[in-house]
C-alpha atoms as a PDB file:
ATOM      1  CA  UNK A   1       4.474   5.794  13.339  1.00  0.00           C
ATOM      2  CA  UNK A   2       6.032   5.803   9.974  1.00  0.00           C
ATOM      3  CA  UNK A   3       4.764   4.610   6.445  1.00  0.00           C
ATOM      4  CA  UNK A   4       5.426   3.327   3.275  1.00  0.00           C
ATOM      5  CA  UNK A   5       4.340   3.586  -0.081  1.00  0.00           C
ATOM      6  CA  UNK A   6       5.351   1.569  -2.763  1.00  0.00           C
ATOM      7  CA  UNK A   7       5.565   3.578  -5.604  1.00  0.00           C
ATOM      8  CA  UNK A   8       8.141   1.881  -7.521  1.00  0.00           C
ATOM      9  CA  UNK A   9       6.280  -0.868 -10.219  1.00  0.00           C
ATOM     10  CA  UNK A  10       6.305  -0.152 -13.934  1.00  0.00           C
ATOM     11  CA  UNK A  11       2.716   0.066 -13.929  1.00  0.00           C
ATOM     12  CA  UNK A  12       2.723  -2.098 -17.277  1.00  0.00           C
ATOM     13  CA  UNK A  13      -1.395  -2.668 -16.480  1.00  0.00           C
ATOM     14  CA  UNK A  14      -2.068   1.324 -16.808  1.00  0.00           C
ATOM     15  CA  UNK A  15      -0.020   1.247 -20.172  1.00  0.00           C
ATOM     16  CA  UNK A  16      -0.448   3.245 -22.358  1.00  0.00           C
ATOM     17  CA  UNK A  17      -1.174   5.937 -19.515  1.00  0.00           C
ATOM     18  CA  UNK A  18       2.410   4.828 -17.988  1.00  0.00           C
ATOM     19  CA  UNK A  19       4.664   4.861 -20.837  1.00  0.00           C
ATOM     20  CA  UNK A  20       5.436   8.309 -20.267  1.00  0.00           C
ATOM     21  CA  UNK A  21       4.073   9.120 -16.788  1.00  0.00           C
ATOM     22  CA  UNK A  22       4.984   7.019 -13.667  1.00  0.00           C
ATOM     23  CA  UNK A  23       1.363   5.070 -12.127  1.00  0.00           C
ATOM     24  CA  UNK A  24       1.706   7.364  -8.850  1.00  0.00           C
ATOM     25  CA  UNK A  25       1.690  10.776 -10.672  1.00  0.00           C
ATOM     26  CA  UNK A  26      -0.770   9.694 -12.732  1.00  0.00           C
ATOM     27  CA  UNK A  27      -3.659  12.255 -12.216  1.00  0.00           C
ATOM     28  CA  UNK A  28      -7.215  11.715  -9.940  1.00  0.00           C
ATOM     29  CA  UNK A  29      -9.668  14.248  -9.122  1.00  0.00           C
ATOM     30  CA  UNK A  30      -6.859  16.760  -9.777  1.00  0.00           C
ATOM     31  CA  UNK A  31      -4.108  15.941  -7.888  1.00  0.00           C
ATOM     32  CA  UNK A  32      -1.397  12.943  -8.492  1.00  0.00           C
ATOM     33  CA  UNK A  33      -2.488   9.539  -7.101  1.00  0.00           C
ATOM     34  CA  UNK A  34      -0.086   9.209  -4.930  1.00  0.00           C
ATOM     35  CA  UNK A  35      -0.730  12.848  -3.338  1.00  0.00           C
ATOM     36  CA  UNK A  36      -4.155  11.350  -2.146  1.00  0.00           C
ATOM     37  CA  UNK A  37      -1.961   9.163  -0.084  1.00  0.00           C
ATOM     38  CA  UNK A  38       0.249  11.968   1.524  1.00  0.00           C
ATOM     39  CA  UNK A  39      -2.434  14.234   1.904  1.00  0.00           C
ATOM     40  CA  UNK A  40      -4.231  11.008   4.040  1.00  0.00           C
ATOM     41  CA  UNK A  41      -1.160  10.436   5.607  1.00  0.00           C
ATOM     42  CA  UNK A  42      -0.813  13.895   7.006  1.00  0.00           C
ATOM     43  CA  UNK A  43      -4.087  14.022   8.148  1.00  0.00           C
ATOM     44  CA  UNK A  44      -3.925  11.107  10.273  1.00  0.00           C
ATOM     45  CA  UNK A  45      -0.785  12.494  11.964  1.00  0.00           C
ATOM     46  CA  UNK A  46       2.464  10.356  10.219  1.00  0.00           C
ATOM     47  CA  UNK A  47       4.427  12.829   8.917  1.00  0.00           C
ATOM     48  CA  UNK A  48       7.403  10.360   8.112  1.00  0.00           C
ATOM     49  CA  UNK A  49       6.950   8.696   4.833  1.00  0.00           C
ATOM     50  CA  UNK A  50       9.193   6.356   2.839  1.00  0.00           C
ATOM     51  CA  UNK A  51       8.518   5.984  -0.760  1.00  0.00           C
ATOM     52  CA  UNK A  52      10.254   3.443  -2.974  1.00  0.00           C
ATOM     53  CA  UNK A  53      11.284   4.557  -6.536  1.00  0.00           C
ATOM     54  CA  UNK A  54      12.451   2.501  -9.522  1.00  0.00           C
ATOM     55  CA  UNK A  55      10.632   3.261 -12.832  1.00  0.00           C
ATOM     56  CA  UNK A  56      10.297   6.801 -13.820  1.00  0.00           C
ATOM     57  CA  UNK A  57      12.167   7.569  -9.870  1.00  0.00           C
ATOM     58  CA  UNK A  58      13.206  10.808 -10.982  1.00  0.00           C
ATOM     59  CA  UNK A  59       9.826  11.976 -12.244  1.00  0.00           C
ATOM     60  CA  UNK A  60       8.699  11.011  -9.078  1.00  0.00           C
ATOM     61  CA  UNK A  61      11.080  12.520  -6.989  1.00  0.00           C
ATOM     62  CA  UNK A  62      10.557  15.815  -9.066  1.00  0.00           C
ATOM     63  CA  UNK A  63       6.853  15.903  -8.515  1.00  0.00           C
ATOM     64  CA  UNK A  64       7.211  15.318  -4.532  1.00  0.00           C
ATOM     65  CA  UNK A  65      10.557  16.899  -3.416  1.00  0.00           C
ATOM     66  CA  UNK A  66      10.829  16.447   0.560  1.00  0.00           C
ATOM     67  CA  UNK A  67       7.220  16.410   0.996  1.00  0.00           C
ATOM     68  CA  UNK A  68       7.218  19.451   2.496  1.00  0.00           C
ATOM     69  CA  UNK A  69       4.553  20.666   0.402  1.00  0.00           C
ATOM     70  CA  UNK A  70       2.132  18.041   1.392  1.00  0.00           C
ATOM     71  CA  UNK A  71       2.604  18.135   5.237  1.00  0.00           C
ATOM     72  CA  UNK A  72       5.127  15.178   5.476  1.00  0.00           C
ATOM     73  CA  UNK A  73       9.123  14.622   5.211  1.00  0.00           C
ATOM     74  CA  UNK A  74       9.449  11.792   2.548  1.00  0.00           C
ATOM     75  CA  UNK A  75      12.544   9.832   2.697  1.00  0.00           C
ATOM     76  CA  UNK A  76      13.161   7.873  -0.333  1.00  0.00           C
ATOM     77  CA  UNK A  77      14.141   4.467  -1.242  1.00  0.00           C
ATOM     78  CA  UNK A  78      15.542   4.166  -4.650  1.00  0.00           C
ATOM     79  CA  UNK A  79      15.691   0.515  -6.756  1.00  0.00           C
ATOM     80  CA  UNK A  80      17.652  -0.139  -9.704  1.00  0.00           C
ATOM     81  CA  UNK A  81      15.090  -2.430 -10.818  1.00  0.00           C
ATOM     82  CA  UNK A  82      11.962  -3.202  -9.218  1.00  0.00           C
ATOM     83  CA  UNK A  83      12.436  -5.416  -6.115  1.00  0.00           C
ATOM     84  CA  UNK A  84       8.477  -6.188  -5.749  1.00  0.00           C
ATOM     85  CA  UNK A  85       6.862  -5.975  -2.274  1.00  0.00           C
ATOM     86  CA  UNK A  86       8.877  -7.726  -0.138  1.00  0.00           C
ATOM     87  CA  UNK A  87      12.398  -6.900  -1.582  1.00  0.00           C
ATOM     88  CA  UNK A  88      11.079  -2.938  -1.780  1.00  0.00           C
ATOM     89  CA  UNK A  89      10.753  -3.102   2.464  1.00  0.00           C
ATOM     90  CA  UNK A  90      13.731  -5.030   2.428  1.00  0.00           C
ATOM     91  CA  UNK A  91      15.388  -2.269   0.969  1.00  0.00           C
ATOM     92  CA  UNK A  92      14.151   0.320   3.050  1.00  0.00           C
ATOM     93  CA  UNK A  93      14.506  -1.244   6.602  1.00  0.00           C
ATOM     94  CA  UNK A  94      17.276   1.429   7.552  1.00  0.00           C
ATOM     95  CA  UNK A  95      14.471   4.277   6.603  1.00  0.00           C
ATOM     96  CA  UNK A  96      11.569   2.808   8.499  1.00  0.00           C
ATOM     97  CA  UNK A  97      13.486   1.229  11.132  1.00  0.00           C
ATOM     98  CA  UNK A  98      12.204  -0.887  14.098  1.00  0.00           C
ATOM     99  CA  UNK A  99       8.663  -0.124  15.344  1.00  0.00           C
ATOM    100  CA  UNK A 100       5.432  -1.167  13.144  1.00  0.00           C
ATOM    101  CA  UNK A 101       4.604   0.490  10.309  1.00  0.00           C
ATOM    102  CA  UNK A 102       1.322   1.317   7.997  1.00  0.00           C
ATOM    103  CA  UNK A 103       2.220   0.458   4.427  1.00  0.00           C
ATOM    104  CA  UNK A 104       0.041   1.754   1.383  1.00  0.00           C
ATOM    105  CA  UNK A 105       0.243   0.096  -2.208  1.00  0.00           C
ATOM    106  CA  UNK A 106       0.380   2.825  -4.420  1.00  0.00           C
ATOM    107  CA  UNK A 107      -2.183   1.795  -6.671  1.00  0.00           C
ATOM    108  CA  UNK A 108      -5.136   1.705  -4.467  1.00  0.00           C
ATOM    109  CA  UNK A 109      -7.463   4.243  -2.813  1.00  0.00           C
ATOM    110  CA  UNK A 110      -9.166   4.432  -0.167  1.00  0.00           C
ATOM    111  CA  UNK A 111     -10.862   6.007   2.827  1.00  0.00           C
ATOM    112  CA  UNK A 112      -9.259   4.100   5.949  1.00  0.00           C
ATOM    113  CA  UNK A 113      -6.979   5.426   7.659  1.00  0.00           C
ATOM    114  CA  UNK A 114      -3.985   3.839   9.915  1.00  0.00           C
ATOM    115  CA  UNK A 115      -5.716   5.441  13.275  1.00  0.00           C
ATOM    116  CA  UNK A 116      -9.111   3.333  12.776  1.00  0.00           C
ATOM    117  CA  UNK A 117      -7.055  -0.016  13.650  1.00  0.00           C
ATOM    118  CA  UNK A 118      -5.569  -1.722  16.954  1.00  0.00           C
ATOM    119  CA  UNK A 119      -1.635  -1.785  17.642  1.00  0.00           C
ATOM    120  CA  UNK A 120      -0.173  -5.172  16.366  1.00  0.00           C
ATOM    121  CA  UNK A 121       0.827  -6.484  19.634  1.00  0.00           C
ATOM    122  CA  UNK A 122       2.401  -9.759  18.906  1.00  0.00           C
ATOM    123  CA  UNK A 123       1.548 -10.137  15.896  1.00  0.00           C
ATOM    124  CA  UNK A 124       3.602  -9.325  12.462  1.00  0.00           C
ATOM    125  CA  UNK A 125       1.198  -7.964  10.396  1.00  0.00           C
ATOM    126  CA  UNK A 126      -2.474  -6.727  10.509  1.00  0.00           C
ATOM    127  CA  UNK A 127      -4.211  -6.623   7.226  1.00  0.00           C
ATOM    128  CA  UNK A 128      -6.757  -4.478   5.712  1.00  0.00           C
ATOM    129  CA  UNK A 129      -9.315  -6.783   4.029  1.00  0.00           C
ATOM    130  CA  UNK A 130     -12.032  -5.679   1.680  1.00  0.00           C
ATOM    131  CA  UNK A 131     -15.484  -7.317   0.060  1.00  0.00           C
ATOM    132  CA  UNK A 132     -14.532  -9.021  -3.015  1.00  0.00           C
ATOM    133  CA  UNK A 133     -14.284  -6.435  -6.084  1.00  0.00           C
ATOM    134  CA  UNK A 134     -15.896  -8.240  -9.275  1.00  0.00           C
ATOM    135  CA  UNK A 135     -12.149  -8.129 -10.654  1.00  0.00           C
ATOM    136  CA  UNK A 136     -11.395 -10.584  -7.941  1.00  0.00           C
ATOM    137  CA  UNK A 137     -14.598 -12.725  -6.655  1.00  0.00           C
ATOM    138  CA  UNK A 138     -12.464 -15.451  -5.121  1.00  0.00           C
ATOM    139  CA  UNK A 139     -10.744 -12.860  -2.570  1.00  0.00           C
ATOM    140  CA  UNK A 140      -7.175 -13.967  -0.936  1.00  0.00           C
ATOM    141  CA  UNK A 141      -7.751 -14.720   2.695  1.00  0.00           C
ATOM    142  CA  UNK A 142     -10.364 -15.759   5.033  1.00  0.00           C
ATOM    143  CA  UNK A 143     -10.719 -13.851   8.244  1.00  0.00           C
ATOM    144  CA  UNK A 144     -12.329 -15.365  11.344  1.00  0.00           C
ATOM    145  CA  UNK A 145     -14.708 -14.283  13.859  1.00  0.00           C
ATOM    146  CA  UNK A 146     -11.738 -13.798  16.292  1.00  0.00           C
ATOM    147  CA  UNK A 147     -10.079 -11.411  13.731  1.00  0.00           C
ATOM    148  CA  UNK A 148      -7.423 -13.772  13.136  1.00  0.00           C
ATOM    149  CA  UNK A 149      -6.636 -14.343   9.001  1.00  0.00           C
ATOM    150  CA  UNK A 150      -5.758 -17.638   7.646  1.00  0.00           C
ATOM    151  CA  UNK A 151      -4.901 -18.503   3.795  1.00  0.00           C
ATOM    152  CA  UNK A 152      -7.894 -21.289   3.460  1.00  0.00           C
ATOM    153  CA  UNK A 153     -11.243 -21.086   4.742  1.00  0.00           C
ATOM    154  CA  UNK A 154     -14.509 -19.379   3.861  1.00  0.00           C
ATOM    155  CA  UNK A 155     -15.935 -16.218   3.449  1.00  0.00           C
ATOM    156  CA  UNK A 156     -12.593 -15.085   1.664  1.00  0.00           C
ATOM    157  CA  UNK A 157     -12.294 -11.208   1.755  1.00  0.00           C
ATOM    158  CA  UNK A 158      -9.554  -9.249  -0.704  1.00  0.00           C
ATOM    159  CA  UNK A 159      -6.357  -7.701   0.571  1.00  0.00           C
ATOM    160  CA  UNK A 160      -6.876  -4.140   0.257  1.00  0.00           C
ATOM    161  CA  UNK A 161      -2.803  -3.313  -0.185  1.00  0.00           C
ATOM    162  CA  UNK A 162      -3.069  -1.591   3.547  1.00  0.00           C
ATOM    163  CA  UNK A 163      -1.959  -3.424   5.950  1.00  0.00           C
ATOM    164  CA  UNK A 164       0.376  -2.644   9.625  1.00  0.00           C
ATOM    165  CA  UNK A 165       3.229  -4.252   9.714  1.00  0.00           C
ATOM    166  CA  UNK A 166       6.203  -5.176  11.507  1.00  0.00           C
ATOM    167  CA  UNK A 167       9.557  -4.667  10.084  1.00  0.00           C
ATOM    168  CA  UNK A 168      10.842  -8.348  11.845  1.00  0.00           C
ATOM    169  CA  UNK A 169       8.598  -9.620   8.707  1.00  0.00           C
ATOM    170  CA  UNK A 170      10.896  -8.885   6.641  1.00  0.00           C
ATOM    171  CA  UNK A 171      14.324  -7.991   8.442  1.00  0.00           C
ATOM    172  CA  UNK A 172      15.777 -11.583   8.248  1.00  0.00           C
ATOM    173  CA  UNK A 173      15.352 -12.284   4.151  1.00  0.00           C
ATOM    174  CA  UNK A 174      18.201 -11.752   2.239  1.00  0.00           C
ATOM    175  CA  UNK A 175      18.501  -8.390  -0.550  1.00  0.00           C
ATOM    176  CA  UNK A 176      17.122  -8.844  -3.611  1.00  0.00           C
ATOM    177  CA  UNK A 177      13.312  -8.634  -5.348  1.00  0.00           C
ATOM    178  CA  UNK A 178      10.618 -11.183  -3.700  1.00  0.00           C
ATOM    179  CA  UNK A 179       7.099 -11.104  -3.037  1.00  0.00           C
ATOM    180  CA  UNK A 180       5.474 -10.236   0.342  1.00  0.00           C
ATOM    181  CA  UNK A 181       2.598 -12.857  -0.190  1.00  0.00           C
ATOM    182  CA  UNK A 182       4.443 -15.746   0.796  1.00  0.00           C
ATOM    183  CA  UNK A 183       5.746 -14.222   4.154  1.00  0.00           C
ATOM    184  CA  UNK A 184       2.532 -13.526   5.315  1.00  0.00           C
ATOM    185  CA  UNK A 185       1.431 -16.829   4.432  1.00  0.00           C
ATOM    186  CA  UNK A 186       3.981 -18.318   6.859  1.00  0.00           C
ATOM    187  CA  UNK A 187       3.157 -15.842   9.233  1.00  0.00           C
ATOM    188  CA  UNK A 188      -0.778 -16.622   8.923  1.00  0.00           C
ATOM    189  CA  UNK A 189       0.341 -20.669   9.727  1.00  0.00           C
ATOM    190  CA  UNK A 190       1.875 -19.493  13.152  1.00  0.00           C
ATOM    191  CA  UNK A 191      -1.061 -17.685  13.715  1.00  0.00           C
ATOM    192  CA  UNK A 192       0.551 -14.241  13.823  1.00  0.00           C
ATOM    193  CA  UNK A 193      -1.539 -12.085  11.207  1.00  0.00           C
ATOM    194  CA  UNK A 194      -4.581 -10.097  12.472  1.00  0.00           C
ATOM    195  CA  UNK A 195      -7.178  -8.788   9.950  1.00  0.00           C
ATOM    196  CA  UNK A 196      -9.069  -5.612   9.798  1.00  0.00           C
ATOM    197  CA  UNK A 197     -12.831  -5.634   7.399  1.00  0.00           C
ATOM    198  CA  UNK A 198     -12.935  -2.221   6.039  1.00  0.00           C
ATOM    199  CA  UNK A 199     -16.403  -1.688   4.615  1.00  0.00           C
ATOM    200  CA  UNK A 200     -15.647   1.822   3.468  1.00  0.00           C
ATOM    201  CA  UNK A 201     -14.848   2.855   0.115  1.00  0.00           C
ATOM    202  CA  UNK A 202     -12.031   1.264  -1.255  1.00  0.00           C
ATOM    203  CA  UNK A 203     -10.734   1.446  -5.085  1.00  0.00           C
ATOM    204  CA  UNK A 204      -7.355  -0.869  -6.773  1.00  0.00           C
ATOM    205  CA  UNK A 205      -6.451   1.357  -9.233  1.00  0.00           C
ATOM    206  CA  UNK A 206      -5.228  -1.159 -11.513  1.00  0.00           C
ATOM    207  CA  UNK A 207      -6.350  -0.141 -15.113  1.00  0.00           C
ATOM    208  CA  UNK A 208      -7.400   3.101 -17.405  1.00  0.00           C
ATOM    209  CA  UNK A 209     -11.130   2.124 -16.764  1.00  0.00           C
ATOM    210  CA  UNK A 210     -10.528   1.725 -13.463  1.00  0.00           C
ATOM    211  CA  UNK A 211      -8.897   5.434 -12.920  1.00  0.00           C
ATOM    212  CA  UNK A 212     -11.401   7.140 -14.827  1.00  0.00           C
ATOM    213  CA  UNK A 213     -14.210   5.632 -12.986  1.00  0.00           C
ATOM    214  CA  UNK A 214     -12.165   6.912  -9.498  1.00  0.00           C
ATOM    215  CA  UNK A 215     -11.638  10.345 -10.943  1.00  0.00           C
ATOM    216  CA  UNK A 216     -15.348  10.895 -12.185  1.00  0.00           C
ATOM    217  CA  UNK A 217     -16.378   9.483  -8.671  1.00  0.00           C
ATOM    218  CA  UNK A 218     -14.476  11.904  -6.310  1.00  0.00           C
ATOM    219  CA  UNK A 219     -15.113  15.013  -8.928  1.00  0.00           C
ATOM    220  CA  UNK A 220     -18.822  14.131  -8.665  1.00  0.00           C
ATOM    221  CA  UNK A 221     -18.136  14.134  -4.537  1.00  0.00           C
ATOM    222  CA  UNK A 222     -17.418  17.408  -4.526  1.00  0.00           C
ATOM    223  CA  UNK A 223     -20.036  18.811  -6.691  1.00  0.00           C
END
């Protein structure tokens, strides 16, 4: 299995942290984000890792060479201009090619990894849901007893930015920047999205507060 890690937003919520560092090299317990990923990655056996660029790219690019360092061969996926989540895969199709893959948001972190859930079968997408952060009571999508996720309903759980997917999701939608949201909302109508409730630690890294409290929490971890 390959993955992807989308790595190529301006980060505008992190600013002023990102007006001179990219969001994924920004630092945590030591080490570059984004570096927790790879090193997670590499752990659970994928060794193939596509990374989209577009702010800050060569910074990026730089920090991570081939990957090589981190136990994995990163391929990467450059953008002119940020071609948000659905456009980024779009892009990088010929990278990841055919077979399901795990994809990471940059900006989160957490403890799961891609081995803990079931192959997608027929489905297009399996989702990694978390309790509702008190950032985002309301959650995004309800997920059933059967394990099935659906767009209305109650208890509504938070999409934790992991999530298996299948590149069919994406492979007939033209070039160009477009959300992933909406896909999987048409895909959760045909009944073709699975769900996965990770109870484990799980962080969005989406502000300064946010990646301090992160950094303090995994330096007081190890002592």
């Amino acid at each position: 299995m390959k993955a992807m890690i989308l790595a190529a937003g301006l980060g505008t919520r992190m600013r002023p942290l990102t007006d001179h560092c990219p969001k994924p090299l920004l630092p945590v317990a030591g080490k570059p984000l984004i570096v927790h990923h790879l090193e997670r990655l590499a752990a659970a056996g994928i060794v193939e890792v596509v990374i989209n660029v577009s702010y800050r790219a060569d910074q990026i690019i730089e920090a991570l060479g081939d990957g090589g360092d981190f136990g994995v061969r990163i391929a990467w996926s450059r953008e002119e201009a940020p071609l948000e989540t659905g456009g980024g895969i779009r892009r990088a199709l010929p990278l990841l090619g055919e077979a399901p893959f795990w994809l990471v948001n940059g900006d989160v972190w957490c403890d799961l990894t891609p081995d803990a859930l079931p192959a997608l079968d027929d489905d297009l997408a399996r989702l990694v849901l978390v309790d509702n952060p008190a950032h985002h009571p309301d959650g995004d999508f309800h997920l059933d007893a059967a394990g099935r996720v659906h767009e209305t309903g109650k208890p509504r759980l938070t999409y934790a930015g992991l999530a298996l997917l299948d590149p069919a999701l994406v492979a007939g939608c033209d070039d160009g920047a477009f959300a992933l949201a909406p896909l999987l909302r048409a895909a959760m109508a045909r009944g073709r999205v699975a769900g996965h409730h990770h109870r484990g630690t799980w962080v969005d890294v989406g502000t300064p507060a946010r990646l301090a409290a992160l950094d303090e929490a995994l330096r007081a971890q190890r002592g």
